[in-house]
Protein backbone atom coordinates (compact mmCIF):
# COMPACT_ATOMS: atom_id res chain seq x y z
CA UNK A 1 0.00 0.00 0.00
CA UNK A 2 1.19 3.14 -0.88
CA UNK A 3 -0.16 6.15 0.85
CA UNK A 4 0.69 8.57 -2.19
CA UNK A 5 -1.26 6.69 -4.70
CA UNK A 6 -3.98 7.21 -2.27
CA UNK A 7 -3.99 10.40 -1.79
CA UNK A 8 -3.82 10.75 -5.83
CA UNK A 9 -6.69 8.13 -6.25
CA UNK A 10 -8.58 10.47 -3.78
CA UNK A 11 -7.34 13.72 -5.60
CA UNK A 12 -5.57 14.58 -2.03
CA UNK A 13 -2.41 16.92 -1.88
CA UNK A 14 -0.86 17.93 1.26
CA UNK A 15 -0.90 21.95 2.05
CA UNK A 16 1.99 23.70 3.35
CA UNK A 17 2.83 22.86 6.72
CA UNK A 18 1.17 25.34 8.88
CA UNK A 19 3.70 28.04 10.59
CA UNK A 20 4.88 27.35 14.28
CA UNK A 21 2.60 29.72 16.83
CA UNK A 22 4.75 29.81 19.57
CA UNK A 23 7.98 28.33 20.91
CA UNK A 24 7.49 24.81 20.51
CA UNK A 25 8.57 22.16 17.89
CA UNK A 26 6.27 21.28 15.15
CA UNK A 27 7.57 17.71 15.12
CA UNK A 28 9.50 16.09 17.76
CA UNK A 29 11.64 13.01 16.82
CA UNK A 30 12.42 10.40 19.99
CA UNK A 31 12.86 6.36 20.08
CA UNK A 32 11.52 5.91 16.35
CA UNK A 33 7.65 7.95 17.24
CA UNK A 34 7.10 11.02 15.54
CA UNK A 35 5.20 13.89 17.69
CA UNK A 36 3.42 16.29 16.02
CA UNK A 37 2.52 19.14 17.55
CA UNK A 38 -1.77 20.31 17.74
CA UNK A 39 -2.41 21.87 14.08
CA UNK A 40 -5.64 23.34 13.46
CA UNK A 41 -7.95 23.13 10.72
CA UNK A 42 -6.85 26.35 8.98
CA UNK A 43 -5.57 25.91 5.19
CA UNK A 44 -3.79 28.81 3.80
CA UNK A 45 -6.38 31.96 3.67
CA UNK A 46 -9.10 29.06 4.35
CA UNK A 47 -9.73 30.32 8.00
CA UNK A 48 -12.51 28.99 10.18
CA UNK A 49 -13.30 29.95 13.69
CA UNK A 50 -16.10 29.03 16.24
CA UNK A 51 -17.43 26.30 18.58
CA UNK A 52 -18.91 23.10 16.69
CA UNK A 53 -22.74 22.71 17.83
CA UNK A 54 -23.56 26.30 17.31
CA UNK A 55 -21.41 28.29 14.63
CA UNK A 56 -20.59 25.12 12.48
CA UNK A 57 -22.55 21.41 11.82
CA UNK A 58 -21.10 18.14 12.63
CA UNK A 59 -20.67 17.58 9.22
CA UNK A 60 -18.65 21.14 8.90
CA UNK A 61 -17.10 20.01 11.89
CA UNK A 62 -15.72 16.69 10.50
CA UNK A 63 -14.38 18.31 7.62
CA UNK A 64 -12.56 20.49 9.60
CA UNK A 65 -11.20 17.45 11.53
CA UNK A 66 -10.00 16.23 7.73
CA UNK A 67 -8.40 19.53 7.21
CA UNK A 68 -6.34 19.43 10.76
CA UNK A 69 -5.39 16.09 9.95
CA UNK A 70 -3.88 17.28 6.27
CA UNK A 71 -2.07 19.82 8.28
CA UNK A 72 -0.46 16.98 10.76
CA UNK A 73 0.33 15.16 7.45
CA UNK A 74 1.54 18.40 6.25
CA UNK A 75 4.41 18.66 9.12
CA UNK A 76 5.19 15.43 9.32
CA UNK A 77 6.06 14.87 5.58
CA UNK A 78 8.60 17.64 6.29
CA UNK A 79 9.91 16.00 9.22
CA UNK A 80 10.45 12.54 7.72
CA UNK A 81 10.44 13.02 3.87
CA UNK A 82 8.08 9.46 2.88
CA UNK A 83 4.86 8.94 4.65
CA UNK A 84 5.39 5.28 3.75
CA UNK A 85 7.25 5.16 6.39
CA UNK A 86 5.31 5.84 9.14
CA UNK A 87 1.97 4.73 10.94
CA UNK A 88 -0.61 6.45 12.97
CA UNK A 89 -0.41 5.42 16.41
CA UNK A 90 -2.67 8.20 18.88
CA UNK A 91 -4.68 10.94 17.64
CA UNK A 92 -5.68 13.82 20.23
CA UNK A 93 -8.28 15.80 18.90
CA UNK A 94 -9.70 18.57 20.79
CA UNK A 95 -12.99 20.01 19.23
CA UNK A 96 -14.31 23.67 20.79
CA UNK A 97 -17.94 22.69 21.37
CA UNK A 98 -21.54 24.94 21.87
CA UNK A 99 -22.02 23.80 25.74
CA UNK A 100 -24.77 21.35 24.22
CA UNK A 101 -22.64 19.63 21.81
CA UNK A 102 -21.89 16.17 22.83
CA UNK A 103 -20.78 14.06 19.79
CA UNK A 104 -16.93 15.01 19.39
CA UNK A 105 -16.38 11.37 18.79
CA UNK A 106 -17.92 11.86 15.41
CA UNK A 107 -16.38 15.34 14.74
CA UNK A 108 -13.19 13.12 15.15
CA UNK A 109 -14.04 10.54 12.66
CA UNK A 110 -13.50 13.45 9.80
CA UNK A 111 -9.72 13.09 10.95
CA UNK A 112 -9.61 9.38 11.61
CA UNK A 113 -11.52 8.63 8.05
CA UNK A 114 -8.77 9.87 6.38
CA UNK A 115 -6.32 8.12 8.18
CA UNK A 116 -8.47 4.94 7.59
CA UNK A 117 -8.07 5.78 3.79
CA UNK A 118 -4.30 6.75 3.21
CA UNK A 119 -3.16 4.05 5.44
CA UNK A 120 -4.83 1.01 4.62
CA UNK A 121 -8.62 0.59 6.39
CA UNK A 122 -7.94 -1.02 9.92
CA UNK A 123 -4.35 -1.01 9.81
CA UNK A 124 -4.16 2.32 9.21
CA UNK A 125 -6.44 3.69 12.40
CA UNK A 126 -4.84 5.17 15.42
CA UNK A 127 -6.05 5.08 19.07
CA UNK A 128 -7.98 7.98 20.03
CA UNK A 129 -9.29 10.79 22.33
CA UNK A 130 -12.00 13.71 21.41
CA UNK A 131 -12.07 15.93 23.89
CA UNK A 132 -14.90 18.71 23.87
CA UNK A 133 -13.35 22.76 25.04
CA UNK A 134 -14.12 25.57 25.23
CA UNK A 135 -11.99 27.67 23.50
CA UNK A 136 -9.29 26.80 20.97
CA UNK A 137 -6.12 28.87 20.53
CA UNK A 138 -7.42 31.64 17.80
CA UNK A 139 -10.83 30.84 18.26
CA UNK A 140 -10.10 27.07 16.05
CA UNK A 141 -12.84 25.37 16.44
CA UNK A 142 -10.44 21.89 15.81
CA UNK A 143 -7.30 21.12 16.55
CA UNK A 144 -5.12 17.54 16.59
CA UNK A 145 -2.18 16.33 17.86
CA UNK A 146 -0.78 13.14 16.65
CA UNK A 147 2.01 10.60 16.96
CA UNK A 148 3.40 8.14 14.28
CA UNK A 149 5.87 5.10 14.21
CA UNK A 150 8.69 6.01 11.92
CA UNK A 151 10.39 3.33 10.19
């Protein structure tokens, strides 16, 4: 399986990694596991902000999921060069929620679906937390961190 004829067979390219926010390291390389940083859903002048539940749908909000999880692909095909080599492992994905929004789990599956695609169905799923917040860091109504197996 290899993850760029996916993403060609889906008509899929990778943005540009999206710039660092604060003093921190995008991607941080330790005992073969690549750790990405949170990335939000926010695609070059593409900018969404709000809560899931009340400015956007679950269906907006599992797109944006996809979008945060390009961005994670984003940085770590600059960190390791071949996505071939790697594997999702844990996905963190923190969702800023209307107070009456309980299905983050499915906002999630935006980010995991992809994952499920690129990287071969079962194989290619991570573990993984949704957490519903507040507030995001400039009002991002997703954000996910991630970590990989690097071959």
């Amino acid at each position: 399986m290899n993850v760029y004829d996916n993403m060609k067979a889906l008509g899929i390219t990778l943005p540009e990694p999206p710039a660092k926010g604060g003093m921190y390291s995008p991607c941080n390389m330790a005992g073969g596991m690549a750790y990405i940083s949170g990335c939000g859903c926010n695609i070059g002048d593409d900018i969404a902000a709000g809560r899931i539940g009340s400015d956007f749908t679950l269906e907006e909000g599992q797109a944006l999921a996809r979008r945060s999880m390009l961005n994670v692909l984003a940085v770590l095909q600059r960190a390791v060069g071949d996505l071939n080599r790697v594997r999702p492992v844990k996905i963190l994905v923190f969702v800023s929620s209307d107070n009456d929004f309980f299905r983050q789990s499915d906002v999630a599956n935006g980010a995991s679906g992809l994952l499920y695609d690129l990287f071969g169905g079962e194989e290619g799923l991570p573990a993984r937390s949704a957490i519903g917040v507040n507030v995001l860091p400039g009002n991002l109504p997703v954000e996910i961190e991630a970590i990989f197996s690097v071959d």
